[in-house]
Protein backbone atom coordinates (compact mmCIF):
# COMPACT_ATOMS: atom_id res chain seq x y z
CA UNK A 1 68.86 101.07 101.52
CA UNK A 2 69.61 104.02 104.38
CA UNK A 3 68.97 101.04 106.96
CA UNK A 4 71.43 98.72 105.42
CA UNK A 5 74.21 101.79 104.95
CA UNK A 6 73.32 102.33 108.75
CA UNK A 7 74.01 98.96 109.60
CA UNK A 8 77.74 98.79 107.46
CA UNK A 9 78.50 101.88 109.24
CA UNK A 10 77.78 100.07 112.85
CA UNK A 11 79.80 97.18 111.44
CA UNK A 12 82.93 99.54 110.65
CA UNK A 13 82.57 101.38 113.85
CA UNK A 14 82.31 98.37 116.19
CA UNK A 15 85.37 96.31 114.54
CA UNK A 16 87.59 99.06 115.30
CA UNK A 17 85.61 100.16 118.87
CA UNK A 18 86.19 96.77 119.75
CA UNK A 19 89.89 95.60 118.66
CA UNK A 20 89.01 93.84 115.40
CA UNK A 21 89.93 96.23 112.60
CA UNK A 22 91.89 99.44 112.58
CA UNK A 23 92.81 101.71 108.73
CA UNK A 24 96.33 100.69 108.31
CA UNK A 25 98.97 103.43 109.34
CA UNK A 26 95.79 105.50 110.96
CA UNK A 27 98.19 108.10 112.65
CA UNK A 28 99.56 109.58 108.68
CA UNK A 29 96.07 108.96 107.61
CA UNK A 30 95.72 106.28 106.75
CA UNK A 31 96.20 104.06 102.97
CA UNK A 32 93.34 103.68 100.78
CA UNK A 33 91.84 100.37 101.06
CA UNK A 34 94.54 98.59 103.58
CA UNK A 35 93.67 97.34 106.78
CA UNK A 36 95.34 95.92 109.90
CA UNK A 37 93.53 93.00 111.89
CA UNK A 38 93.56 94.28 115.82
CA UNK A 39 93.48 92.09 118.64
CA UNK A 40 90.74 90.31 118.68
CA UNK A 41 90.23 90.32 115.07
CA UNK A 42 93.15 88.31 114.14
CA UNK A 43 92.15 85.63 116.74
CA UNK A 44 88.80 85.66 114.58
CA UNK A 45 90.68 85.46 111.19
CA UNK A 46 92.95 82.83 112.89
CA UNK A 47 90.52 80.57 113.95
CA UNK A 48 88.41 81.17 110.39
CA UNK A 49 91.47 80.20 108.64
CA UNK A 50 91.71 76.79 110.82
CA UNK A 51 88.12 76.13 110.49
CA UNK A 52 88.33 75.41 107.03
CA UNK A 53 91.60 74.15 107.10
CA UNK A 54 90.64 71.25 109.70
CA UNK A 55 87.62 70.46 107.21
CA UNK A 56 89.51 70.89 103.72
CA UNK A 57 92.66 69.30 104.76
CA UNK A 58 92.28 67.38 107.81
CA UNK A 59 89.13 65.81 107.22
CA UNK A 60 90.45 64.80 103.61
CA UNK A 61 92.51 61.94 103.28
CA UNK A 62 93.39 62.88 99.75
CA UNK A 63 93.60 66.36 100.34
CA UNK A 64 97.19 67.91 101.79
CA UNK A 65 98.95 71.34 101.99
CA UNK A 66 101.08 73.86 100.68
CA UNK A 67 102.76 76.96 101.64
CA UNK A 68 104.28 78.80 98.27
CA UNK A 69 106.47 81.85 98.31
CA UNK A 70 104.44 85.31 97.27
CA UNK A 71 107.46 85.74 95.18
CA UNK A 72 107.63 83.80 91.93
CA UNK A 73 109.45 83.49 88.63
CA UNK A 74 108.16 86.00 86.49
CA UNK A 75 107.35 83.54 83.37
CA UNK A 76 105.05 81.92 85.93
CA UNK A 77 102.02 84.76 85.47
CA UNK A 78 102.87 84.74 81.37
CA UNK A 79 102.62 80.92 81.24
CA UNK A 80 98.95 81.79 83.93
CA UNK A 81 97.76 84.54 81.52
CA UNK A 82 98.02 87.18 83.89
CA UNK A 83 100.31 89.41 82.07
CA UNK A 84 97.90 89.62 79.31
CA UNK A 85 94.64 88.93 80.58
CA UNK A 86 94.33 90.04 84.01
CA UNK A 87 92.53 93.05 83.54
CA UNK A 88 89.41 94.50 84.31
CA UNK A 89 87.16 97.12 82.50
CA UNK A 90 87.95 100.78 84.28
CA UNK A 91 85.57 103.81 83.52
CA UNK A 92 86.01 106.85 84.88
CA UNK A 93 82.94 109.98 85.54
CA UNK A 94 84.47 113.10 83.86
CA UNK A 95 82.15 115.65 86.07
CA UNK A 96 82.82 113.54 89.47
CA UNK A 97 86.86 112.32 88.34
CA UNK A 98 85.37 109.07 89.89
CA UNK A 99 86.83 105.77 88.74
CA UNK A 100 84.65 102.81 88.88
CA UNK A 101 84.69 99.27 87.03
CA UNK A 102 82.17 99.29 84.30
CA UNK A 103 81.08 95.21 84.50
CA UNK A 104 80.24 95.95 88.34
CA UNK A 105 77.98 99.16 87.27
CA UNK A 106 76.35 96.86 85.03
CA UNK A 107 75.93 93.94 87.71
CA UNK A 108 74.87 96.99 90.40
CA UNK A 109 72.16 97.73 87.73
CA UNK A 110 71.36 94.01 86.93
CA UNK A 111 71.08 93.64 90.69
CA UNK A 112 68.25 96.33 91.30
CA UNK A 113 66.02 94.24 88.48
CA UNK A 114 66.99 91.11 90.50
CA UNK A 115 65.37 92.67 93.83
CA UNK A 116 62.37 94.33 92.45
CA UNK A 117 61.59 90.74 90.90
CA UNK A 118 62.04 89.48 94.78
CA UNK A 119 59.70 92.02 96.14
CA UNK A 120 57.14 91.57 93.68
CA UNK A 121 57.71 87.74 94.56
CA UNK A 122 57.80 88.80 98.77
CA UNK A 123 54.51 90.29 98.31
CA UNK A 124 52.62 87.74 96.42
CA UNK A 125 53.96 85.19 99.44
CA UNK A 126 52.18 87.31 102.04
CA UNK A 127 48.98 87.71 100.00
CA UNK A 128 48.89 83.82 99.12
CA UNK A 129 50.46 82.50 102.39
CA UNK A 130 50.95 78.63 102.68
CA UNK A 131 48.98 78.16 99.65
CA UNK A 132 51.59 80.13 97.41
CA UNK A 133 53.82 78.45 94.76
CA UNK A 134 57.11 80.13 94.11
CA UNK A 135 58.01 78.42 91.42
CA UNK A 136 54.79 78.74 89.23
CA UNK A 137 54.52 82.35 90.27
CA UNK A 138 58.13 83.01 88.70
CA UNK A 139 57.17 81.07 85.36
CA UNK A 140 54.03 83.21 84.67
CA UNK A 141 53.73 86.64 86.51
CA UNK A 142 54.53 89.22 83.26
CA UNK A 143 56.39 91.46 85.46
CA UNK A 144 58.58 89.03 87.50
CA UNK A 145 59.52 87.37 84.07
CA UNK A 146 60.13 90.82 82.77
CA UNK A 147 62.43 91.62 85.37
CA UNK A 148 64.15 88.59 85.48
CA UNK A 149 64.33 87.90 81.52
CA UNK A 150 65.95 91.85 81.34
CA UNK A 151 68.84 91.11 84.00
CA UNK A 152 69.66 87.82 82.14
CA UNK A 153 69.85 89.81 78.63
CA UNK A 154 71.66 92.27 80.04
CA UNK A 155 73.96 89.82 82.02
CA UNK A 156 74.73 87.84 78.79
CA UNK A 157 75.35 90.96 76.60
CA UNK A 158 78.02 92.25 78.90
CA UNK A 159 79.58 89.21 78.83
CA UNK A 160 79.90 88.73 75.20
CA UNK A 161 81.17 91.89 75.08
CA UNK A 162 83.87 91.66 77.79
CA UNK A 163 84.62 88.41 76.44
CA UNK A 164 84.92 89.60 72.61
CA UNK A 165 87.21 92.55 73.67
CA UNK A 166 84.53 94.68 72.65
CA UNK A 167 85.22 97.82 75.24
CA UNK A 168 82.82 100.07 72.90
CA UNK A 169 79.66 98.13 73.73
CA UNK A 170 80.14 98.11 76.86
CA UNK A 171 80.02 101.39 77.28
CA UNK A 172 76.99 101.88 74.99
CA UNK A 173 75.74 99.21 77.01
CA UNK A 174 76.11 102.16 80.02
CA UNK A 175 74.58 104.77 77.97
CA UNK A 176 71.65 102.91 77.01
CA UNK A 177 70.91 101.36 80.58
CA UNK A 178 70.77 105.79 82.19
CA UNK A 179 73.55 103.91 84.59
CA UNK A 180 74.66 106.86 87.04
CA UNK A 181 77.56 107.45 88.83
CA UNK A 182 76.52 106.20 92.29
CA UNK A 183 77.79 109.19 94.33
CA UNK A 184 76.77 112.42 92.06
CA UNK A 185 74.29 111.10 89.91
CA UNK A 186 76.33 112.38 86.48
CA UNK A 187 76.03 110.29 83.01
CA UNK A 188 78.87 111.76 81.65
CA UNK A 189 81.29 108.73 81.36
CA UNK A 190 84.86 108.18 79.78
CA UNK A 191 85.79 105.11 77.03
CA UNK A 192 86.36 101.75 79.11
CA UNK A 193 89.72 100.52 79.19
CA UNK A 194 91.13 97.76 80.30
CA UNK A 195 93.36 98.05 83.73
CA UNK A 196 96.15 95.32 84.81
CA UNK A 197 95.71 94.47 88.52
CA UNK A 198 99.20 93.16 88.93
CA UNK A 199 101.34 94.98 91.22
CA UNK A 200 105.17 94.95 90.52
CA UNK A 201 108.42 94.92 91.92
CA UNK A 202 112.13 94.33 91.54
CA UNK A 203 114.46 91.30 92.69
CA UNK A 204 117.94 92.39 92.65
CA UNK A 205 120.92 94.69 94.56
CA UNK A 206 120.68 97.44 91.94
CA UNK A 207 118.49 99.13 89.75
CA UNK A 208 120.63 98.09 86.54
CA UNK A 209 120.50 93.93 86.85
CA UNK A 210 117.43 93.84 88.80
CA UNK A 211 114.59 91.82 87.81
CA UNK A 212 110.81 92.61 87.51
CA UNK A 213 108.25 90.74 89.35
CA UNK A 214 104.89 90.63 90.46
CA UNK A 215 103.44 90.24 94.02
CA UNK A 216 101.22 87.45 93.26
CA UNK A 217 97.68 88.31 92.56
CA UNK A 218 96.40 84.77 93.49
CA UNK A 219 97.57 81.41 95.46
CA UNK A 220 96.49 79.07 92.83
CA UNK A 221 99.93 79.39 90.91
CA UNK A 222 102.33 78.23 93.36
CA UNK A 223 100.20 75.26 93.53
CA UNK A 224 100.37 74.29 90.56
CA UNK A 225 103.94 74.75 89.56
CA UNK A 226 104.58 72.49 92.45
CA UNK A 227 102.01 69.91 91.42
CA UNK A 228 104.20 67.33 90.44
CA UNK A 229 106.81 68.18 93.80
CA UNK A 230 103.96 66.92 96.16
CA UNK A 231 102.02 64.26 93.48
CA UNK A 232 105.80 62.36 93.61
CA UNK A 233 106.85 63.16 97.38
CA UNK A 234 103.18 62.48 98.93
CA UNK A 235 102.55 59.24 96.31
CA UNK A 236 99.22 61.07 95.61
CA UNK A 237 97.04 59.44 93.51
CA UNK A 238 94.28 60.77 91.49
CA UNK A 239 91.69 62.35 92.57
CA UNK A 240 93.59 64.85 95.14
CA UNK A 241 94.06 67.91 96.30
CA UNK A 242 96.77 71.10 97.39
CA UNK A 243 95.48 73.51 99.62
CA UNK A 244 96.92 77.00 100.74
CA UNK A 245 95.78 79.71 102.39
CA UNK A 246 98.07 82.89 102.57
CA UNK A 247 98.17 86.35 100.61
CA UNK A 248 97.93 88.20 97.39
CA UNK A 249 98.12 91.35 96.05
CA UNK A 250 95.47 93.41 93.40
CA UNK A 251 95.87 97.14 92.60
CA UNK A 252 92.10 97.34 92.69
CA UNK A 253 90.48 100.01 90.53
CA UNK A 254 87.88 100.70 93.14
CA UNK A 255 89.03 99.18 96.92
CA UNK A 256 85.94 100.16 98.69
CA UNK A 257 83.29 98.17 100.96
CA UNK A 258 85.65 97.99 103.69
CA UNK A 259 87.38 94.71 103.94
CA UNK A 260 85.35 93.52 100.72
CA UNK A 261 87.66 94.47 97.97
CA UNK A 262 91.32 95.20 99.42
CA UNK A 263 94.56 95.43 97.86
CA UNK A 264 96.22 93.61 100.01
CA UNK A 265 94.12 90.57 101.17
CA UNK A 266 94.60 86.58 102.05
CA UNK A 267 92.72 83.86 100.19
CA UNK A 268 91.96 79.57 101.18
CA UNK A 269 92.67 77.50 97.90
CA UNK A 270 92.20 74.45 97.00
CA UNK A 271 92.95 72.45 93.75
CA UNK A 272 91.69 69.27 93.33
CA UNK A 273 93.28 67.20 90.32
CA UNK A 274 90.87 64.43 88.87
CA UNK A 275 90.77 62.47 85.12
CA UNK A 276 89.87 64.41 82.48
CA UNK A 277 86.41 63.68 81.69
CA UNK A 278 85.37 63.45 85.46
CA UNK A 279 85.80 67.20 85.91
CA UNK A 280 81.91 68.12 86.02
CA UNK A 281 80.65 65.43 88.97
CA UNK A 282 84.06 66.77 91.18
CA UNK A 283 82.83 70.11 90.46
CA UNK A 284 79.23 69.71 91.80
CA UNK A 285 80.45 67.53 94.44
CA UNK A 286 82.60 70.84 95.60
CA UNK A 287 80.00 73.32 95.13
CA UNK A 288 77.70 71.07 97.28
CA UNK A 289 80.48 70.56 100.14
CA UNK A 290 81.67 73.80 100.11
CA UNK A 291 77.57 75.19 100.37
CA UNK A 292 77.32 73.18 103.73
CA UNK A 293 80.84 74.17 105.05
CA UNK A 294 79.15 77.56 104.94
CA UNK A 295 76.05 76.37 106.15
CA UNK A 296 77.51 74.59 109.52
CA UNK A 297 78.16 78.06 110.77
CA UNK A 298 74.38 78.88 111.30
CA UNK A 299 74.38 82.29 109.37
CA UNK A 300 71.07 81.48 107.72
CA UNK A 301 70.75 79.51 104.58
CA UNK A 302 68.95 82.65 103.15
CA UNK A 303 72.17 84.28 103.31
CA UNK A 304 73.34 82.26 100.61
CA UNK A 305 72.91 81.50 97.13
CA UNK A 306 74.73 80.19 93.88
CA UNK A 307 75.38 82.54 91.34
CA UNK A 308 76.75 80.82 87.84
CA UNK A 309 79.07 82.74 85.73
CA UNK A 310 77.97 84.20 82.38
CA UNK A 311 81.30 85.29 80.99
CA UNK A 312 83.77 82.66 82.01
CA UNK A 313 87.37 82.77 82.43
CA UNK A 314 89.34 81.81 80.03
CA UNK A 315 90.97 78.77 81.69
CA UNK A 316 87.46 77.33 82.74
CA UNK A 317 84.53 75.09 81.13
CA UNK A 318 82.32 76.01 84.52
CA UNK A 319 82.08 78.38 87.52
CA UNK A 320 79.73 79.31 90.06
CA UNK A 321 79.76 81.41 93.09
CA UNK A 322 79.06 81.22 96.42
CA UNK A 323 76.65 84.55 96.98
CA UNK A 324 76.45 85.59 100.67
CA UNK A 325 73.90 88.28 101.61
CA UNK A 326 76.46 91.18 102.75
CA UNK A 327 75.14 94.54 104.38
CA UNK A 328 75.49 96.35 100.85
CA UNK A 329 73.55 93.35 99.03
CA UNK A 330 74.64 89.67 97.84
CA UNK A 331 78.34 89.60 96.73
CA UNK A 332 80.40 86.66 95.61
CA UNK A 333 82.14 85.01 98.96
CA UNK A 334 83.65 81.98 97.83
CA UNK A 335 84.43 80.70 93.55
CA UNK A 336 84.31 77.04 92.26
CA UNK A 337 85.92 76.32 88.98
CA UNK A 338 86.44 73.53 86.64
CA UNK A 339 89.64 75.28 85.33
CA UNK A 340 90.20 72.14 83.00
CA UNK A 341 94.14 71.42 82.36
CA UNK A 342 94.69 74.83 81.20
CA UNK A 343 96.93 75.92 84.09
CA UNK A 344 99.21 72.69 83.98
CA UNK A 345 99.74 72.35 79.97
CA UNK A 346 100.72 76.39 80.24
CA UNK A 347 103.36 75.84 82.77
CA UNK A 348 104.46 72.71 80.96
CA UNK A 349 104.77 74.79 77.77
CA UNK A 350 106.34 77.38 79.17
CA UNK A 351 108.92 75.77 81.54
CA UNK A 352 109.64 72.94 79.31
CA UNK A 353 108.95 70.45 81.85
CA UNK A 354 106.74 67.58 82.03
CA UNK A 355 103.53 68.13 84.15
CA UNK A 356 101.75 64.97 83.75
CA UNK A 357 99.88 62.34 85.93
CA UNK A 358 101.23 58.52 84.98
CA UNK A 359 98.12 56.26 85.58
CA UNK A 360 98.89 52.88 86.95
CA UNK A 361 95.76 51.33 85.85
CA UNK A 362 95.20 52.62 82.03
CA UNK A 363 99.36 52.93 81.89
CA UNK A 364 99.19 56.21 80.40
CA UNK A 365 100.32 59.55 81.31
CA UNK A 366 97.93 62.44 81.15
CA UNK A 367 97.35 65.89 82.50
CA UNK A 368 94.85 66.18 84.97
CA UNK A 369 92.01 69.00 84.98
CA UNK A 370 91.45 70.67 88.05
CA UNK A 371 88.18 71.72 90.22
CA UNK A 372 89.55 75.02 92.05
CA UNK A 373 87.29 76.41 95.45
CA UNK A 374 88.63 79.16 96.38
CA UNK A 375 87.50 81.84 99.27
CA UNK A 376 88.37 85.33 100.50
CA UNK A 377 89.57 85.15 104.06
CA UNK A 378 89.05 88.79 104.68
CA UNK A 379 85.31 87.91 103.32
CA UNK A 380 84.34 85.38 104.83
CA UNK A 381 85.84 87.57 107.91
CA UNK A 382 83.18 90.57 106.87
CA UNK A 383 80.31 87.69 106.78
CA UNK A 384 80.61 86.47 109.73
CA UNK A 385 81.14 89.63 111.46
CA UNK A 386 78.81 91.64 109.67
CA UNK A 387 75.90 88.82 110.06
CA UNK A 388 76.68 88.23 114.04
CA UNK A 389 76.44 91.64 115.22
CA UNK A 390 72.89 92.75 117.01
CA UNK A 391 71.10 95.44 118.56
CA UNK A 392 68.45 94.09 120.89
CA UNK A 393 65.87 94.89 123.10
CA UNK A 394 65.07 93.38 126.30
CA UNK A 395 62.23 92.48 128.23
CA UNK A 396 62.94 95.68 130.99
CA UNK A 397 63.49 98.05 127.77
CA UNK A 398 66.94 98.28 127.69
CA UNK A 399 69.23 97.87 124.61
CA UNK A 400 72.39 95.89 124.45
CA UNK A 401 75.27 95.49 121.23
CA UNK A 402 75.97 91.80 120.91
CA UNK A 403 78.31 90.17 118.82
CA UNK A 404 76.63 86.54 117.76
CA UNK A 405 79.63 84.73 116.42
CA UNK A 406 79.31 80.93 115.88
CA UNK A 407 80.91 80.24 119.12
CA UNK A 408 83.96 78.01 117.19
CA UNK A 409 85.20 81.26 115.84
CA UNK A 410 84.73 83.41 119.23
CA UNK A 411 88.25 85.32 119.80
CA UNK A 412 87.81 84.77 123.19
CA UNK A 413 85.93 81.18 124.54
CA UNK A 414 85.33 82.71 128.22
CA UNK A 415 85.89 85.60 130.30
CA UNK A 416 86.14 85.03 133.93
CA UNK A 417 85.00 87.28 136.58
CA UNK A 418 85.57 87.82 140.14
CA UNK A 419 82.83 89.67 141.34
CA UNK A 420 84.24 92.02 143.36
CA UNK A 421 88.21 92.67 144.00
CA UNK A 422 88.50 91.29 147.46
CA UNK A 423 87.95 88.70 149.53
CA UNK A 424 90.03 85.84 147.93
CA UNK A 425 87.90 85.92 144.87
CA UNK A 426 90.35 87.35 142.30
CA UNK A 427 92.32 84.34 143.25
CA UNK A 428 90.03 81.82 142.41
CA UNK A 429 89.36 83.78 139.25
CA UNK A 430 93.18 83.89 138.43
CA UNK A 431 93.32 80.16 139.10
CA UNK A 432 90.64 79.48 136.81
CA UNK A 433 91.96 81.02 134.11
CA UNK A 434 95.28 79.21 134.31
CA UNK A 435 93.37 76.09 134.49
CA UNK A 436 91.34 76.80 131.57
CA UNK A 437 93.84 78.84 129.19
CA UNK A 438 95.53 75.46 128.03
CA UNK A 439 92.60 74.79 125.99
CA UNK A 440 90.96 77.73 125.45
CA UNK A 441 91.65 81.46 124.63
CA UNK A 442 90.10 82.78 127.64
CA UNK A 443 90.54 86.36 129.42
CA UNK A 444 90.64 87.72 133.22
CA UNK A 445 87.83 91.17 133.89
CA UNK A 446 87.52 92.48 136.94
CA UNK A 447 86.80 96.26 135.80
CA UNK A 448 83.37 97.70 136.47
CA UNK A 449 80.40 96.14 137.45
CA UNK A 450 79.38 92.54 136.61
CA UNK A 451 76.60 93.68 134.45
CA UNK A 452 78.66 96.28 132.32
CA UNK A 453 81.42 93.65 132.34
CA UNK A 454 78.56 91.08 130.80
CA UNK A 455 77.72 93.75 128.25
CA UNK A 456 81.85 94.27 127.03
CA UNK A 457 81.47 90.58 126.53
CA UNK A 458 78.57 90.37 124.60
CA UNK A 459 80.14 93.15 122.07
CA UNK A 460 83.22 91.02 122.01
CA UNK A 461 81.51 88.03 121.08
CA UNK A 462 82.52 85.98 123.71
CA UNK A 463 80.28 82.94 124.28
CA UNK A 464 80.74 82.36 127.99
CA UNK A 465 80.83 84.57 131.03
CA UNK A 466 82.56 82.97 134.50
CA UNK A 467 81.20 84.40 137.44
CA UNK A 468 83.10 83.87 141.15
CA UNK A 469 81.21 84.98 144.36
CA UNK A 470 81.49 84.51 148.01
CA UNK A 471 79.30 81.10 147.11
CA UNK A 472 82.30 79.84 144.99
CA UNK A 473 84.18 79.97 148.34
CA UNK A 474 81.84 77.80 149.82
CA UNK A 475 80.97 75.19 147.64
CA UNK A 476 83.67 74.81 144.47
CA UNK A 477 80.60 76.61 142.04
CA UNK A 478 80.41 79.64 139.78
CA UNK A 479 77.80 80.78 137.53
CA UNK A 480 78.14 80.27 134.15
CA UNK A 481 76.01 83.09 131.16
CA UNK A 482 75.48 82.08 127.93
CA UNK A 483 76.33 85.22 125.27
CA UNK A 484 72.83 84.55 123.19
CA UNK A 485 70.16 83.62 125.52
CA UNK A 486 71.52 85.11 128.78
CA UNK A 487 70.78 82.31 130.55
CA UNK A 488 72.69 81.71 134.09
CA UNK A 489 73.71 78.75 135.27
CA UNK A 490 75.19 77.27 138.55
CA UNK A 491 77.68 74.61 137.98
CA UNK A 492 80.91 73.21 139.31
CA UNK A 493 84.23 74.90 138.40
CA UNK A 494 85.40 71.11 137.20
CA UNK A 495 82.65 71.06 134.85
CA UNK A 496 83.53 73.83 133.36
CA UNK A 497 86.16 73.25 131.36
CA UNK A 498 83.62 70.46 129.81
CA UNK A 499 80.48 73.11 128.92
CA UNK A 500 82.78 75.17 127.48
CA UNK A 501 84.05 72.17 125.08
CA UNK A 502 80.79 70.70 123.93
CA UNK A 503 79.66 74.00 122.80
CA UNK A 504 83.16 75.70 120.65
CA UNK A 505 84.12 72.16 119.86
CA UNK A 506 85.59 72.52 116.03
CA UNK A 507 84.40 68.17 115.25
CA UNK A 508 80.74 68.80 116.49
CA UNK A 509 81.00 71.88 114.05
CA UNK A 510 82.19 70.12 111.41
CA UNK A 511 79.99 67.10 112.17
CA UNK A 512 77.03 69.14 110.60
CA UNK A 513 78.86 69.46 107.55
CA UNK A 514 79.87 65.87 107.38
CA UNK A 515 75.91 64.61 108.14
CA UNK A 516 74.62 67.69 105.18
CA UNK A 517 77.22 65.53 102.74
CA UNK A 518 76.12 61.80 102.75
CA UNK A 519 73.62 62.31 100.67
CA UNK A 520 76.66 62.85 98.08
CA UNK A 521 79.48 60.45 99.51
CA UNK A 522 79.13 58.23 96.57
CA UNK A 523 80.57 60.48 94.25
């Protein structure tokens, strides 16, 4: 536990060390859980945000997007629920005056059974080796099961109870678990209540005829109520989808983990409409695609796991999530949903207006159900951050802080470096860049030795380092590092512009998602 706090601390002090994430309004101190994206981290959130964009939209024929205002009729979150169910479960410590949410207590606590099961499962794998069988060992080891059988009681329980209103349980549930209050240790806990995340705010020139409205606490809505706007003016036909990415606003009872749970954050929908009936094969069609978009970014497939809801929402019939394996422990990254046509038939009831499909072939109208993926931008940020960054040891002793990003998300592509400030050689550095910078993001170092420039690359993430010596001069050639391996290369400045394209190259990315889904292109 101390070595993964260490490493989130390293995290947090190298995003903002480096240009990626600074507190928001540092110099009065700052706002509680609000966060600014520096230089180099909005390049990295940029080219997230395209990544899946290219594969969700681009790479769908039947898939197109959307850009809805944050601002939206108010009747819009009473017809989506949110005005009455949006809430979560707040309990506060009365000896600490801490505020925490009681179902993630519970899930902290259901967590710790989860791991002990995977240690006792770790250490039969090393004492059995090739020969052991996970799956039989998990069916019939008495304390694995116990472990495991406890979490899902416990799981299911809390769920009932959230979903039954029943607040009281759910504290006795607390009682009877010993659950602690993380920081002090004290068992001394308030009643739950429940806590509306919406934040509001007023539309009008003065206080007396203004109106109340929300900042929108998801992306999902402004899809919907425009459903019928692009089904008519794109001629989509069913199955499609509307994707958006841009952001929404939760007064979070407890904003902590850094960029994990914000109050101001940015989310990547998408809604994909398909017959009623079909709803279940779209929805593990998406939970596979979505798996090996993650995947093609080579954090580690043991990063990742599915974790299906107990205690669904009340506009759903199924949802899983995406688990990635954070520095604080696995933590939902991305949601799939079969949301059936709850969110249509609410707006239609509310608004008045039609919100139906008409199907050519059965000549009927109907209203479609909808498969919803939907991921945090800021978290899939923190994944990819957290999971890239290194301390390692070379082969003369040495240390050196490198920043591993999948090299199609890199800030910068290249940095290119004279190697000293004379002779001509900035020049040819300078003219590199301008060659190069039409294609890539690429920056200009000539500060400090080449070595401790290599190193302020490696932290940065970039991929490539561009070398120019007395040689270049010569014979048209600069060396060429590679960020991971270190590796130096001699090559032609007019191949350069090629390396650098085979290996950040968003379609050979993407291709390895593409390959990881024919297996399920039928569907």
């Amino acid at each position: 536990m101390a070595k993964q706090e260490d490493l989130f601390k390293n995290v947090v002090s190298h995003a903002k060390e480096y240009g990626f994430i600074f507190p928001s309004s540092e110099i009065y101190d700052g706002l509680s859980a609000v966060y600014d994206y520096g230089q180099n981290g909005v390049e990295l959130k940029k080219n997230i945000r395209a990544y899946w964009w290219k594969a969700m939209v681009q790479m769908h024929e039947n898939i197109v997007g959307l850009d809805a205002s944050i601002l939206m009729h108010p009747t819009t979150w009473k017809a989506s629920g949110h005005v009455d169910a949006f809430n979560d479960p707040l309990i506060d410590n009365k000896d600490s005056k801490k505020r925490y949410r009681a179902d993630v207590l519970i899930e902290d606590y259901a967590e710790k059974l989860n791991q002990k099961a995977e240690k006792e499962i770790e250490k039969a794998q090393l004492r059995f080796g090739n020969a052991f069988n996970r799956e039989e060992f998990v069916t019939t080891n008495p304390r694995v099961k116990e472990y495991l059988s406890r979490k899902k009681e416990i799981l299911e329980r809390m769920a009932k109870s959230l979903g039954d209103e029943n607040l009281e349980d759910v504290r006795a549930l607390i009682e009877e678990l010993e659950i602690a209050d993380p920081e002090t240790g004290s068992k001394n806990w308030t009643e739950v209540r429940q806590f509306n995340l919406m934040f509001g705010t007023k539309l009008g020139a003065s206080a007396d005829s203004a109106m109340d409205l929300y900042l929108r606490p998801e992306t999902a809505q402004g899809i919907f109520v425009n459903f019928l706007n692009v089904q008519k003016s794109g001629r989509m036909k069913i199955p499609f989808g509307i994707a958006q990415t841009g952001k929404a606003f939760r007064n979070e009872i407890v904003a902590r983990q850094f960029i994990f749970r914000m109050r101001e954050f940015e989310q990547m929908e998408m809604q994909f409409f398909v017959k009623p009936g079909e709803e279940m094969k779209w929805y593990e069609y998406w939970k596979t695609t979505r798996l090996n978009w993650h995947l093609s970014l080579g954090l580690g497939a043991e990063n990742y796991r599915f974790h299906d809801h107990e205690k669904l929402a009340h506009y759903a019939n199924a949802a899983a999530d995406i688990e990635f394996n954070f520095p604080f422990g696995f933590k939902e990254l991305e949601g799939i949903h079969s949301r059936t046509d709850f969110d249509l038939k609410a707006h239609e009831q509310f608004s008045g207006k039609k919100l139906q499909y008409f199907d050519t072939e059965s000549n009927a109208n109907y209203t479609p159900y909808v498969v919803e993926t939907s991921v945090g931008l800021d978290r899939m940020f923190l994944a990819v951050f957290s999971n890239s960054l290194k301390e390692e040891t070379l082969e003369d002793g040495s240390t050196r802080t490198v920043l591993q990003l999948p090299s199609v998300l890199a800030p910068t592509k290249a940095a290119v470096l004279p190697l000293l400030k004379k002779d001509g050689l900035p020049e040819v550095a300078r003219n590199i860049v301008e060659d190069l910078k039409w294609d890539f993001n690429v920056t200009y170092d000539e500060k400090d030795a080449v070595g401790r420039r290599y190193r302020r690359q490696d932290a940065l993430g970039t991929p490539f380092c561009i070398t120019v010596d007395h040689q270049t001069l010569e014979d048209q050639t600069v060396t060429i590092r590679y960020r991971d391996s270190m590796k130096q290369d001699r090559v032609a400045i007019a191949d350069v512009k090629e390396i650098i394209e085979r290996e950040v190259s968003m379609k050979n990315w993407l291709l390895k998602t593409t390959q990881q889904s024919e297996k399920i292109k039928g569907l």
